[in-house]
Protein backbone atom coordinates (compact mmCIF):
# COMPACT_ATOMS: atom_id res chain seq x y z
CA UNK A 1 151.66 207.54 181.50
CA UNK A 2 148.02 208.25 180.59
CA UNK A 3 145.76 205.16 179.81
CA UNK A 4 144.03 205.60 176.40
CA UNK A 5 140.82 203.23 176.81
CA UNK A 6 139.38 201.81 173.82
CA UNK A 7 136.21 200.64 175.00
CA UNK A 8 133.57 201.05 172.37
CA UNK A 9 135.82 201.23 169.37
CA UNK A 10 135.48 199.35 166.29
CA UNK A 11 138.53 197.85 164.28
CA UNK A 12 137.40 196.48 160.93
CA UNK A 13 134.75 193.31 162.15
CA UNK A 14 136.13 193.58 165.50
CA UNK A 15 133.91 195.97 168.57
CA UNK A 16 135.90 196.28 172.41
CA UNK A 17 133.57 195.44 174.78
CA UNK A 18 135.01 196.58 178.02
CA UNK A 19 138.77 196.40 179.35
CA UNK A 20 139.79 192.84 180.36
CA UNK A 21 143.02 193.29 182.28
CA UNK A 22 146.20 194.46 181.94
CA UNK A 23 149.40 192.01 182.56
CA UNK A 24 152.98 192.38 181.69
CA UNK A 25 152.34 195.86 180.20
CA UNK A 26 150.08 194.43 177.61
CA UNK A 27 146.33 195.42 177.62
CA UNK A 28 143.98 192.85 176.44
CA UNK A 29 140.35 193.99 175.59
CA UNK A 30 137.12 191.99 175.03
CA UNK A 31 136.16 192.05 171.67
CA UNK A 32 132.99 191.10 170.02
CA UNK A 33 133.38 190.41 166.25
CA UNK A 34 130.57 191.09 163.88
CA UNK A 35 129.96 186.71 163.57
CA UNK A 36 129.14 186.99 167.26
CA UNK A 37 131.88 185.49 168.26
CA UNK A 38 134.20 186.66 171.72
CA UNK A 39 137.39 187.05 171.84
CA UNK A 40 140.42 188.89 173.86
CA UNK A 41 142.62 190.84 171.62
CA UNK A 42 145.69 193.20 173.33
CA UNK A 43 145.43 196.68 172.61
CA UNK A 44 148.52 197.00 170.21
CA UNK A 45 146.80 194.56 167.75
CA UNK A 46 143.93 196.20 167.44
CA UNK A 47 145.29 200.05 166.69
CA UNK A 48 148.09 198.47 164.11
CA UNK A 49 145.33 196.45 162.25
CA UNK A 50 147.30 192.94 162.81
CA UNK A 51 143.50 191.41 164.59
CA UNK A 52 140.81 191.99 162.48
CA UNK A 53 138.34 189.22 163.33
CA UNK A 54 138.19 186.08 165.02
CA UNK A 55 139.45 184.63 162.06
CA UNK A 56 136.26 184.09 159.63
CA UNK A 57 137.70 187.24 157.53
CA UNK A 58 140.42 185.01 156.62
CA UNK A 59 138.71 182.02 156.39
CA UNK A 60 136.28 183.49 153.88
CA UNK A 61 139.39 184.33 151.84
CA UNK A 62 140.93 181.18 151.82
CA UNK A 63 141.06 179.81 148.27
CA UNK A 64 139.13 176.26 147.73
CA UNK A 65 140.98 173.96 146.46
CA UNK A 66 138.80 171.24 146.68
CA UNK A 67 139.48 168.47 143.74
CA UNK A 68 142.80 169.85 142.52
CA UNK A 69 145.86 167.79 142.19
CA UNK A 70 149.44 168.45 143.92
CA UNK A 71 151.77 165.59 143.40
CA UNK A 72 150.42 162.15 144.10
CA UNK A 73 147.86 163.87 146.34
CA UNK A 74 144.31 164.71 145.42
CA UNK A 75 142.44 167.43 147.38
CA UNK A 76 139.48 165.91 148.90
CA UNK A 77 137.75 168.04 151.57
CA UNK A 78 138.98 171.32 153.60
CA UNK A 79 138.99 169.65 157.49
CA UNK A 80 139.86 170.52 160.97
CA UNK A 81 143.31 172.30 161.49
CA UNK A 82 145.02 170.19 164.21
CA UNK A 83 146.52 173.39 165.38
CA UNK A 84 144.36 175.74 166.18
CA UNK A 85 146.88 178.35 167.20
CA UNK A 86 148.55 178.48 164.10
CA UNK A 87 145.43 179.48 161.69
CA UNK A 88 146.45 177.80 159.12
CA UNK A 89 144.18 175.97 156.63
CA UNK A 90 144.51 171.96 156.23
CA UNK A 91 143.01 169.72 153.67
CA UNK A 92 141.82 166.08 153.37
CA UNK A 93 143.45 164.62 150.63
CA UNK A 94 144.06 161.14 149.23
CA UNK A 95 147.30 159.70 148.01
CA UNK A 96 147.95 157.68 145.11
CA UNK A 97 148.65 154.99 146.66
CA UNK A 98 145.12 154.67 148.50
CA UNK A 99 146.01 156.51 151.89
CA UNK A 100 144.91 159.56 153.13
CA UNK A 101 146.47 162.52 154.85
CA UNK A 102 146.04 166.13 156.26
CA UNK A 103 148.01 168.37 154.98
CA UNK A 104 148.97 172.04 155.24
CA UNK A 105 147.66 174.53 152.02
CA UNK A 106 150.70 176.05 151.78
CA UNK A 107 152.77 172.68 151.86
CA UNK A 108 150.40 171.80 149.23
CA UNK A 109 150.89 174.91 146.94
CA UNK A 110 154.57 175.30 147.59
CA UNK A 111 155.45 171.60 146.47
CA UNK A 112 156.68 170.53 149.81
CA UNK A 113 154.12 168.12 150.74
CA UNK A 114 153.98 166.00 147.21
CA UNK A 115 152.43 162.67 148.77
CA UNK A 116 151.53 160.52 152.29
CA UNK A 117 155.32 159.60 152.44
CA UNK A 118 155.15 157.05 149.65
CA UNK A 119 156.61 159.27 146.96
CA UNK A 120 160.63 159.59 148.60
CA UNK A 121 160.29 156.27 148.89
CA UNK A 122 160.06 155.36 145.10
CA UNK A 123 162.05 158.36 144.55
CA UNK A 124 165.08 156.62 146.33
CA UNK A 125 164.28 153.38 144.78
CA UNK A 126 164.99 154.34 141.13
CA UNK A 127 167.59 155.61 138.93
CA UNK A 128 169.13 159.31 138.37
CA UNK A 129 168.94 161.20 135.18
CA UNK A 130 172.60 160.78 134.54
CA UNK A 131 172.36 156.65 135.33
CA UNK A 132 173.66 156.27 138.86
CA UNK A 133 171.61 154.68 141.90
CA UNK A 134 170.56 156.63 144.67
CA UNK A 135 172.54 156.19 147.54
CA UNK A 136 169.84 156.98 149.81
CA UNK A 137 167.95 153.78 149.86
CA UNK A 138 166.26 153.53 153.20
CA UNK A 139 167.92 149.84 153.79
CA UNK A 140 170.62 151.21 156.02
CA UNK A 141 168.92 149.53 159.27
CA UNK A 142 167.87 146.06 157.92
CA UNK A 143 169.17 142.93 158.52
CA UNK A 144 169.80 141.82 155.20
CA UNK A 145 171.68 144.97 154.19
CA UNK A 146 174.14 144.78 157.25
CA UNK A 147 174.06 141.40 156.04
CA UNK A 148 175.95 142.19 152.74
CA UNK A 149 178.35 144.99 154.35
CA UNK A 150 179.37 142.37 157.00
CA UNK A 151 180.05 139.86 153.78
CA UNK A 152 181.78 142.87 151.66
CA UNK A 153 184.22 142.98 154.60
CA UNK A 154 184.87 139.63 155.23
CA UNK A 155 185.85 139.82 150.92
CA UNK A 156 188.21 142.57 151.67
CA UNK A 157 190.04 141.00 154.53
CA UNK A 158 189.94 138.01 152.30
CA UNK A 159 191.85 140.19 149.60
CA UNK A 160 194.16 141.75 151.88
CA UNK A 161 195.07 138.80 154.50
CA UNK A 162 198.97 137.78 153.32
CA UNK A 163 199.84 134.37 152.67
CA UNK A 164 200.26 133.62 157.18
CA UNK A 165 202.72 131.00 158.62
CA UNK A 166 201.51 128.87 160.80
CA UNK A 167 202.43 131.07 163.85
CA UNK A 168 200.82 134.19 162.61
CA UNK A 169 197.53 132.10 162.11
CA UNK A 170 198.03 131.42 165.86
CA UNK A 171 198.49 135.00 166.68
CA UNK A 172 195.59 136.30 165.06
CA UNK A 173 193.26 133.52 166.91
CA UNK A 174 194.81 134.42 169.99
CA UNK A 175 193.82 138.32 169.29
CA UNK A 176 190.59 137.49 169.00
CA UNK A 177 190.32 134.71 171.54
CA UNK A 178 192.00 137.18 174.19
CA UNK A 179 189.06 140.09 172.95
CA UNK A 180 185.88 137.62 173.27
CA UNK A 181 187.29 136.65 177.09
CA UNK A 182 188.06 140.55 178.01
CA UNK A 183 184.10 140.57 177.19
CA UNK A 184 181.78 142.49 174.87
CA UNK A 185 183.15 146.05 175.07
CA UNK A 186 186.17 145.01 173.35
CA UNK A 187 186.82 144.92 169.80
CA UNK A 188 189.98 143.87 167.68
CA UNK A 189 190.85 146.48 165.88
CA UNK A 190 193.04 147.18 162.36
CA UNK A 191 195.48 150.35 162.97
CA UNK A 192 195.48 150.65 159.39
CA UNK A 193 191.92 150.47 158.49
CA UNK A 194 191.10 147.90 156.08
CA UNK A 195 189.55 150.55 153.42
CA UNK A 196 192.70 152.35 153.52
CA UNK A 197 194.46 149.41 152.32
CA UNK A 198 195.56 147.83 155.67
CA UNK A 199 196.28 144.07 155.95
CA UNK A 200 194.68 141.42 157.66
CA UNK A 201 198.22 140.63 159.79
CA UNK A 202 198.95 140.44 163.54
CA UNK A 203 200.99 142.75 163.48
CA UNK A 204 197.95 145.05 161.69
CA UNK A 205 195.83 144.15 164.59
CA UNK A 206 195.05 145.98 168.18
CA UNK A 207 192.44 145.09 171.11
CA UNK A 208 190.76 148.19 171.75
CA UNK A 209 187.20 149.18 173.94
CA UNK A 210 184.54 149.67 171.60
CA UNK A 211 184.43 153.51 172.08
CA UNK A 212 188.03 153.89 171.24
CA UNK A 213 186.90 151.70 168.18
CA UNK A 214 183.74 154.07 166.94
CA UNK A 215 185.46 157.16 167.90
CA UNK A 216 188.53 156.42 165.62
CA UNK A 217 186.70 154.57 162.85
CA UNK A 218 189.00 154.74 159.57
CA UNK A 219 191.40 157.34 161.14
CA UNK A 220 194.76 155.67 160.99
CA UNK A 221 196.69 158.41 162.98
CA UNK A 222 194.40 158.45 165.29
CA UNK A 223 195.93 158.49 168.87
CA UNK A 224 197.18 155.27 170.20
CA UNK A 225 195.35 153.68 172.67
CA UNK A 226 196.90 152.84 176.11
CA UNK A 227 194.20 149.96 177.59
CA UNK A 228 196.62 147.43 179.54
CA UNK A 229 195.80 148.67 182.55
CA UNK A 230 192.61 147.53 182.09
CA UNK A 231 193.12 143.79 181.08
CA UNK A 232 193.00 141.12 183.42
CA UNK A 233 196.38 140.39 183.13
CA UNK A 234 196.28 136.53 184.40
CA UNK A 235 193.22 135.99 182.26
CA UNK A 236 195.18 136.95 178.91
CA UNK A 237 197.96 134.24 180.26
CA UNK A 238 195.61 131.76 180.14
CA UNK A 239 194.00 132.09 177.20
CA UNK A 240 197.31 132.39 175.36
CA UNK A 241 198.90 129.36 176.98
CA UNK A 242 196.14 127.68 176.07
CA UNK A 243 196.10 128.48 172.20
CA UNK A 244 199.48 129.78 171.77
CA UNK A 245 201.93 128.06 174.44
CA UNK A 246 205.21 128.78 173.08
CA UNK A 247 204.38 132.56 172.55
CA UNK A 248 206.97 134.75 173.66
């Protein structure tokens, strides 16, 4: 195959130098753009047109923005692109709320960048259109919210717990005696989950490990478990005889 050199060309702002090297069939040039600046460009970019310049051709046609509004956000300054590979043109601006962020033109122009973070948090803290809440409330991991779902159960068990004799009382301590001594990677368990309308019963109840647990969550045909080889066997014995002696 015959090499075409391009030494001494010009492409747009863009003037090869001399031949750089050639590695993994690509030939890179040096390049001298009409700023002064030095650069390697491969061969294929320069005779398609993709390189034109170091870059100042398109920085000279990048829109200012300076001053305008998008969103909460006010456009402050043009500053230093973080990534320098990309090209891409970021702005100082400052938020409504007093901070201040860099963000991305086209985030900017497109809508996709609307504040420092501060606007999907009001977003999710007000009403729809239509009247109902937002579901998405960002609470999710805070102690008071697990808080109320931990009370919202106890309610429903509450609700659904049957009027117990004395001996099913008995039966459900001992469920959940027998679970806290097996340790902390067992859980008692409702076959017939609670939210599906299951009751708070003994004979509603199962000691399971705590992945059976979170990998059956509210299925109630899930697959039954099969744990008893696992139990200490003379442990259990004693912890019923000791709530529950005349269990059978």
């Amino acid at each position: 195959m015959q090499f075409n050199d391009l030494t001494g060309n010009k492409y747009e702002k863009l003037t090869v130098l001399s031949l750089n090297k050639i590695e993994n069939n690509v030939t890179l040039y040096n390049c001298m753009c009409s700023c002064g600046a030095i650069l390697i460009v491969g061969a294929g970019n320069l005779t398609n047109g993709h390189t034109k310049s170091c870059g100042c051709l398109r920085k000279k046609n990048i829109k200012d923005i300076t001053g305008k509004r998008f969103g909460w956000l006010m456009v402050v300054e043009k500053t230093i692109n973080p990534n320098p590979k990309r090209r891409e043109a970021f702005w100082k601006c400052l938020c409504d709320c007093g901070n201040e962020v860099s963000v991305n033109g086209y985030n900017l122009r497109s809508g996709q960048t609307k504040s420092c973070g501060c606007y999907n948090i009001y977003i999710k803290t007000i009403r729809c259109k239509n009247g109902c809440i937002q579901t998405k409330h960002g609470l999710s991991r805070t102690r008071g919210y697990k808080n109320n779902i931990n009370q919202k159960r106890k309610i429903a068990q509450r609700n659904q717990t049957p009027r117990l004799s004395d001996k099913e009382i008995k039966k459900v301590q001992l469920i959940y005696k027998i679970s806290e001594e097996l340790g902390s990677n067992w859980q008692v368990d409702h076959i017939q989950p609670i939210s599906k309308g299951g009751l708070h019963h003994p004979d509603n109840l199962q000691i399971v490990t705590k992945e059976y647990n979170m990998e059956k969550k509210d299925n109630e045909n899930f697959r039954k478990p099969n744990f008893s080889e696992f139990y200490d066997l003379e442990k259990v014995k004693g912890v019923a005889s000791s709530i529950m002696p005349n269990l059978k």
